[in-house]
Structures are given as C-alpha cells and as structure tokens.
N, C-alpha and C. Protein backbone atom coordinates (compact mmCIF):
# COMPACT_ATOMS: atom_id res chain seq x y z
N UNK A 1 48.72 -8.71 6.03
CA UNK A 1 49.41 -9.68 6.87
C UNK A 1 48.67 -11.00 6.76
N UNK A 2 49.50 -11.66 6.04
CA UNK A 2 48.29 -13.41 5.85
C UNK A 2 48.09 -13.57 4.69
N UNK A 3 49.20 -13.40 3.80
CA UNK A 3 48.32 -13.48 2.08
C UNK A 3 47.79 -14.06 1.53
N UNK A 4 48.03 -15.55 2.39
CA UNK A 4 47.28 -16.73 1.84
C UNK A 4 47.71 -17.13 0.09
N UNK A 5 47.14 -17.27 -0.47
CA UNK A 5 47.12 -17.39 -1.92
C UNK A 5 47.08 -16.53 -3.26
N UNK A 6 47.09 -15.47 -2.23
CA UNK A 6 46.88 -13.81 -3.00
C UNK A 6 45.53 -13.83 -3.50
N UNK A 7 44.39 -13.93 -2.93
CA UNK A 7 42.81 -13.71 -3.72
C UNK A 7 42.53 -11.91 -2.73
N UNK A 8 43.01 -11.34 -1.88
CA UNK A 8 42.76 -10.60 -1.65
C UNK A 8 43.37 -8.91 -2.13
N UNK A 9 44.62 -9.85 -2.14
CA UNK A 9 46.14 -9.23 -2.86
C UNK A 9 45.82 -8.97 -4.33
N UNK A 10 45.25 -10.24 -4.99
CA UNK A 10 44.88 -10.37 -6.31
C UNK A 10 43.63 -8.82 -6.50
N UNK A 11 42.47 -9.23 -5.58
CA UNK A 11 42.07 -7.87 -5.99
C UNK A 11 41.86 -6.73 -5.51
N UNK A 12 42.98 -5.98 -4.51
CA UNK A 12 43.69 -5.05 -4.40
C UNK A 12 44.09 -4.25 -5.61
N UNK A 13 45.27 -5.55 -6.51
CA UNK A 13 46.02 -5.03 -7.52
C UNK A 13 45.35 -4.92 -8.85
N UNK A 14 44.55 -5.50 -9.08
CA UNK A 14 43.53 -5.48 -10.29
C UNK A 14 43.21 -3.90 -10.23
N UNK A 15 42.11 -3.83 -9.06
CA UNK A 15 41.28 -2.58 -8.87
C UNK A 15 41.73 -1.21 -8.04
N UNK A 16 42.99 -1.51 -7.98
CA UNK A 16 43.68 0.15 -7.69
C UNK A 16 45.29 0.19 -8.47
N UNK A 17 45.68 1.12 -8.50
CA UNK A 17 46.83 1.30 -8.76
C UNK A 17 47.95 1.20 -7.40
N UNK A 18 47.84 0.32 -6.67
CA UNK A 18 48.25 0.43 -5.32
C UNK A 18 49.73 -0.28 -5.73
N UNK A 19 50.99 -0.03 -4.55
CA UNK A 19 51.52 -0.85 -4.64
C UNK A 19 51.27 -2.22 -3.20
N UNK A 20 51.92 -3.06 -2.77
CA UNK A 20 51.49 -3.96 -2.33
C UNK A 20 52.51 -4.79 -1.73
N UNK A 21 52.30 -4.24 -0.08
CA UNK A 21 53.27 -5.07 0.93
C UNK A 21 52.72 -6.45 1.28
N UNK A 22 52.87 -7.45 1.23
CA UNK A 22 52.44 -8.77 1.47
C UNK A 22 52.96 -9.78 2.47
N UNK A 23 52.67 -10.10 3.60
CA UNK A 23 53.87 -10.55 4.36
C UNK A 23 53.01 -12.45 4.48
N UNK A 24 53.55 -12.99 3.97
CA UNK A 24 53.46 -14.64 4.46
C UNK A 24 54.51 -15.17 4.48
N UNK A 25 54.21 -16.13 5.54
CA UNK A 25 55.47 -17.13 5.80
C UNK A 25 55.42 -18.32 5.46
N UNK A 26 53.88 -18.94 5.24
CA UNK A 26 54.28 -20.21 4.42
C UNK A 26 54.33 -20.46 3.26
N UNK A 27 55.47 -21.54 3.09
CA UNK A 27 55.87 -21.79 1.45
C UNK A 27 55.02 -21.74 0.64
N UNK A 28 54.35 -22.99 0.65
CA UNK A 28 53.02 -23.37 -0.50
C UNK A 28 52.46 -22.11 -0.64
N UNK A 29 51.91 -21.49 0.24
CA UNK A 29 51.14 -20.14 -0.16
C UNK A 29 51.86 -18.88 -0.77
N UNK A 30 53.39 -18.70 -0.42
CA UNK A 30 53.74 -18.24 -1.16
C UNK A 30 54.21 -18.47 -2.54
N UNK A 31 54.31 -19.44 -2.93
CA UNK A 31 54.63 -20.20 -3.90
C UNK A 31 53.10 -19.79 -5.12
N UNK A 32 52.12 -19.98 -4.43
CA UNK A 32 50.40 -19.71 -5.47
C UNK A 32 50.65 -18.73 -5.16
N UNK A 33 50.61 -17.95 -4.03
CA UNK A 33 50.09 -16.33 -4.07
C UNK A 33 50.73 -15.28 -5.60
N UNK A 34 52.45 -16.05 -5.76
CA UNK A 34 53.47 -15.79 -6.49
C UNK A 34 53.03 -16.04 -8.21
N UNK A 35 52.47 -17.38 -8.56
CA UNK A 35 51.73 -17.77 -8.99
C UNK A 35 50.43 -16.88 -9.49
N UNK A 36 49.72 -16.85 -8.37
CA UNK A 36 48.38 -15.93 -8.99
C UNK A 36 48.53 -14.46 -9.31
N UNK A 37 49.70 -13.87 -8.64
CA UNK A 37 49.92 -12.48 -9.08
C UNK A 37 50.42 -12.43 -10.26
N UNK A 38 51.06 -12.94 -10.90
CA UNK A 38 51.94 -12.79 -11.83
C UNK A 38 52.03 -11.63 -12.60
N UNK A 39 50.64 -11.33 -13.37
CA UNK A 39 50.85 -10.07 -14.16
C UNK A 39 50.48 -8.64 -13.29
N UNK A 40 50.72 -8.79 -12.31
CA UNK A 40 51.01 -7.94 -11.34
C UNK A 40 52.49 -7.71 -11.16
N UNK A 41 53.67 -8.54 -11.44
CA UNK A 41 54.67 -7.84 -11.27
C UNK A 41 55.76 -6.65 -11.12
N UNK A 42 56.09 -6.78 -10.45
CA UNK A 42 56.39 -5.43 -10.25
C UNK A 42 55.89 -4.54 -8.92
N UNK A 43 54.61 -4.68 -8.72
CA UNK A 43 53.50 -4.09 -8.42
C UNK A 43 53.33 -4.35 -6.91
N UNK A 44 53.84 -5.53 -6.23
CA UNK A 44 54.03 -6.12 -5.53
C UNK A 44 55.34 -6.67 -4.46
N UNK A 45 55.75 -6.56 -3.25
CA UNK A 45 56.64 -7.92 -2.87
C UNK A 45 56.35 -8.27 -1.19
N UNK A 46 56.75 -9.93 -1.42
CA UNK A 46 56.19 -10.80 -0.88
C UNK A 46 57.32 -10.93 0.63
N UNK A 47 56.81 -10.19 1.68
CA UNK A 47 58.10 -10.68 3.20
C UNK A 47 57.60 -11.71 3.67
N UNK A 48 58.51 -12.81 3.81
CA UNK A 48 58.34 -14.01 4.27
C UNK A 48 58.56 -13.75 6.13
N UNK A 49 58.92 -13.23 6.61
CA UNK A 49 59.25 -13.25 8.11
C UNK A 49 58.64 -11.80 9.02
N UNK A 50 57.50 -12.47 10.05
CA UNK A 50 57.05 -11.08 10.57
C UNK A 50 58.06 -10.16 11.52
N UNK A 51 59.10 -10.72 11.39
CA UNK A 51 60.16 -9.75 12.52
C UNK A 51 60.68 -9.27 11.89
N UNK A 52 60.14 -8.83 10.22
CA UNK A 52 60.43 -7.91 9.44
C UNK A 52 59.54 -6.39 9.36
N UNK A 53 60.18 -5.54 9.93
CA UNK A 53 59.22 -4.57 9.66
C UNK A 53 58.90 -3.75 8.36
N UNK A 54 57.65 -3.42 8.14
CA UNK A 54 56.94 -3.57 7.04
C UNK A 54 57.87 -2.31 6.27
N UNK A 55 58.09 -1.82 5.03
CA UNK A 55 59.38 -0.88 4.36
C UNK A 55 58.37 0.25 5.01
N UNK A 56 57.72 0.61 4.79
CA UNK A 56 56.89 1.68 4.97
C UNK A 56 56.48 2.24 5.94
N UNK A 57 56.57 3.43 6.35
CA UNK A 57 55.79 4.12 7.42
C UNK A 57 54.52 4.56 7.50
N UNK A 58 54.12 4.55 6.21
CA UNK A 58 52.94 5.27 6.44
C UNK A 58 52.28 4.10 5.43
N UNK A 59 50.39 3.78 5.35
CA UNK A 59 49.77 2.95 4.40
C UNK A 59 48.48 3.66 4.85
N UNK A 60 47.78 3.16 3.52
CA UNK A 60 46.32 4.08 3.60
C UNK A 60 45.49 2.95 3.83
N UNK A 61 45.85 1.38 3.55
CA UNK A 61 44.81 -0.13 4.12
C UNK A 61 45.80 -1.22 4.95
N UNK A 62 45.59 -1.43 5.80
CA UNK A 62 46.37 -3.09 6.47
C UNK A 62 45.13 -4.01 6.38
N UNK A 63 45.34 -4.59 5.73
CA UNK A 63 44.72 -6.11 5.90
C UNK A 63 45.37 -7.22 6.91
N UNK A 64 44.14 -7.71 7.59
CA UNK A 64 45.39 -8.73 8.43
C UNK A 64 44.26 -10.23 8.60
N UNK A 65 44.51 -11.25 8.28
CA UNK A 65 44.01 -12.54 8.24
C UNK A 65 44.24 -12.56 9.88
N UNK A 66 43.50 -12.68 10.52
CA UNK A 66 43.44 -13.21 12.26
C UNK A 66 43.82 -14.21 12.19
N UNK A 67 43.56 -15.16 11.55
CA UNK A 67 43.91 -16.25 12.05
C UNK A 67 42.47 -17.27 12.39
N UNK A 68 43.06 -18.71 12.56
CA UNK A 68 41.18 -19.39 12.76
C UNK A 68 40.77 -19.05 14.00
N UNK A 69 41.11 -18.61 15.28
CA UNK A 69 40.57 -18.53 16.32
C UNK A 69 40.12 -19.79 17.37
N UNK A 70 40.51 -20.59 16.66
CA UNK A 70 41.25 -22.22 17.38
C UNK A 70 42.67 -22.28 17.67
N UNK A 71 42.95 -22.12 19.46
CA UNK A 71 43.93 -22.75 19.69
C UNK A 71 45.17 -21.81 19.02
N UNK A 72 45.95 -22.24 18.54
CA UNK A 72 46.87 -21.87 17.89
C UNK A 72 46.61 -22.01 16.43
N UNK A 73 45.59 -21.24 15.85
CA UNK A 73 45.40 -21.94 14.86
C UNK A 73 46.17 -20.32 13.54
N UNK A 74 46.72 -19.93 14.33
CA UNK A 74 47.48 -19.13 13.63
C UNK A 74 46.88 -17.68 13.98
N UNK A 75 46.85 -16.36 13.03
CA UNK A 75 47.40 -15.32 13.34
C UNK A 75 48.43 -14.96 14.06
N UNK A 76 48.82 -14.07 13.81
CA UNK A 76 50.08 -12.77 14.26
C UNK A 76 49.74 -11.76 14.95
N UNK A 77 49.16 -12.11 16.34
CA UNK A 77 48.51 -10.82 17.10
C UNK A 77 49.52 -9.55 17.48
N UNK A 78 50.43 -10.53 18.11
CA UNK A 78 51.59 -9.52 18.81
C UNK A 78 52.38 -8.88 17.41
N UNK A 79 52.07 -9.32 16.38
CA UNK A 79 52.71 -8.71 15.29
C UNK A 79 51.87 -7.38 15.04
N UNK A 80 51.06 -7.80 14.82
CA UNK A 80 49.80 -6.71 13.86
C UNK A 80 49.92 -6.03 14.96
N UNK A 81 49.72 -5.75 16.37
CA UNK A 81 49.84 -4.72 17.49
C UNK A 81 51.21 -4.11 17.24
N UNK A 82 52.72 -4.70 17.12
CA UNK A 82 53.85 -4.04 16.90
C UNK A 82 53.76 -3.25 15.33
N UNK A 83 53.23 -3.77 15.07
CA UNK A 83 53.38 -2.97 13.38
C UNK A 83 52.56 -1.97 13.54
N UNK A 84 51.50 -1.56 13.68
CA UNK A 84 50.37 -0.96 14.26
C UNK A 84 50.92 0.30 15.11
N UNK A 85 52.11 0.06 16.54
CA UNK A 85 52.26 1.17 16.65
C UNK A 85 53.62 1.89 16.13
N UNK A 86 54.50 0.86 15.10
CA UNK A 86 55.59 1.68 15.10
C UNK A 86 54.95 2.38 13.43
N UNK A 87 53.66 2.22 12.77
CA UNK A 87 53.60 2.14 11.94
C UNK A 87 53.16 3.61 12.24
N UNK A 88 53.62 5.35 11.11
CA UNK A 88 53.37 6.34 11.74
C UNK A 88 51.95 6.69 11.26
N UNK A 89 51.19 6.27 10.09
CA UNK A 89 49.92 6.55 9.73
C UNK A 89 49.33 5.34 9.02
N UNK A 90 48.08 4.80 9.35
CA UNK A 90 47.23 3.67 9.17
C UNK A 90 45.58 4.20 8.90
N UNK A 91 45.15 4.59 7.45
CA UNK A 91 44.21 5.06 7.08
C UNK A 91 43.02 4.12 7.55
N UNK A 92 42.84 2.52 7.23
CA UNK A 92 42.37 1.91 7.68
C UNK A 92 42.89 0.58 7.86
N UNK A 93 41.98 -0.21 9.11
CA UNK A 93 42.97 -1.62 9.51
C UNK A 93 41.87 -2.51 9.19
N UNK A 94 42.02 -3.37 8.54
CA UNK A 94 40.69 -4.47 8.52
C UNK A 94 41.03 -5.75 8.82
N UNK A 95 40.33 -6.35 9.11
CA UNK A 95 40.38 -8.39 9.99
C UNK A 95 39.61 -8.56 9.40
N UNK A 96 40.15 -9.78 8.03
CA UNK A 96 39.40 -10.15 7.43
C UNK A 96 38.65 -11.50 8.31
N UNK A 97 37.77 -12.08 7.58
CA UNK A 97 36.98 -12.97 8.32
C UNK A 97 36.14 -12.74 9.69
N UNK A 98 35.86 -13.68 10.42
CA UNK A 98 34.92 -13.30 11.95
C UNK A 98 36.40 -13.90 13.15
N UNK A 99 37.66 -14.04 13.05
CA UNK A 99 38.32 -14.48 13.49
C UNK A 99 38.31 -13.58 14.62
C-alpha cells in the first residue's frame, strides 16, 4: 500500500517469484513505478483507488508506506485497518519507514 516509485515493488519482484498487488493513487508515481517495473510485466498490477479491495484474500507480506507522520502528510490508516480485517490470512504486515 504506497508504491511510491516501485523501489520496494522493484525488489520484491527481482528476488521472489511473487506476484504483486500494488495500490497507489498518485499519477507521477504511478507513471515511474510503471516505468521501473517494466521487465516485470506481467508479474504485477497497479490499483489506483483504496476503496478498492485488494483481489485477494489471502497474502503471505503487506507492505504499507505510513505515510510522513506530519499532519496530513499522507498514509491510509483507516484503509490498511479495513483491508487488514476483511483480509482472511496476512503472513506478515510491515510499515515501512519510522512513520
């Protein structure tokens, strides 16, 4: 959740055979993230809107960008909590950064 530019996404897909739910909503970043995956195709797709629930029921990693922890400085709390419980198995959840 937060793909940013895909550097995390990027090596996810390098170093597993995973496939790869990605949810960002802003353009520019999806636009590079799209960009930096490339020979990842396939392998990957990109939901632009979090009132999309994720295809999957079950995942063995969630990654979730918090957000800066200024203000409104973004994250998706009430998201990552709704996904979280309709989600039926979550091997592990990680927050990237100290957000």
């Amino acid at each position: 959740m937060g793909g940013g530019i895909g550097t995390i996404s990027y090596a996810l897909l390098k170093f597993s055979d995973a496939f790869v739910d990605i949810y960002e909503h802003n353009e520019f970043c999806r636009g590079k993230l799209t960009e930096n995956l490339v020979e990842f195709n396939g392998r990957y797709q990109v939901i632009d809107d979090y009132r999309i629930l994720p295809p999957q029921r079950e995942y063995d990693l969630m990654i979730v960008d918090g957000g800066s922890g200024k203000g409104k400085g973004g994250g998706y709390h009430e998201a990552v909590w709704f996904f979280i419980m309709y989600l039926k198995s979550i091997k592990i959840v990680y927050v990237e950064g100290n957000r």
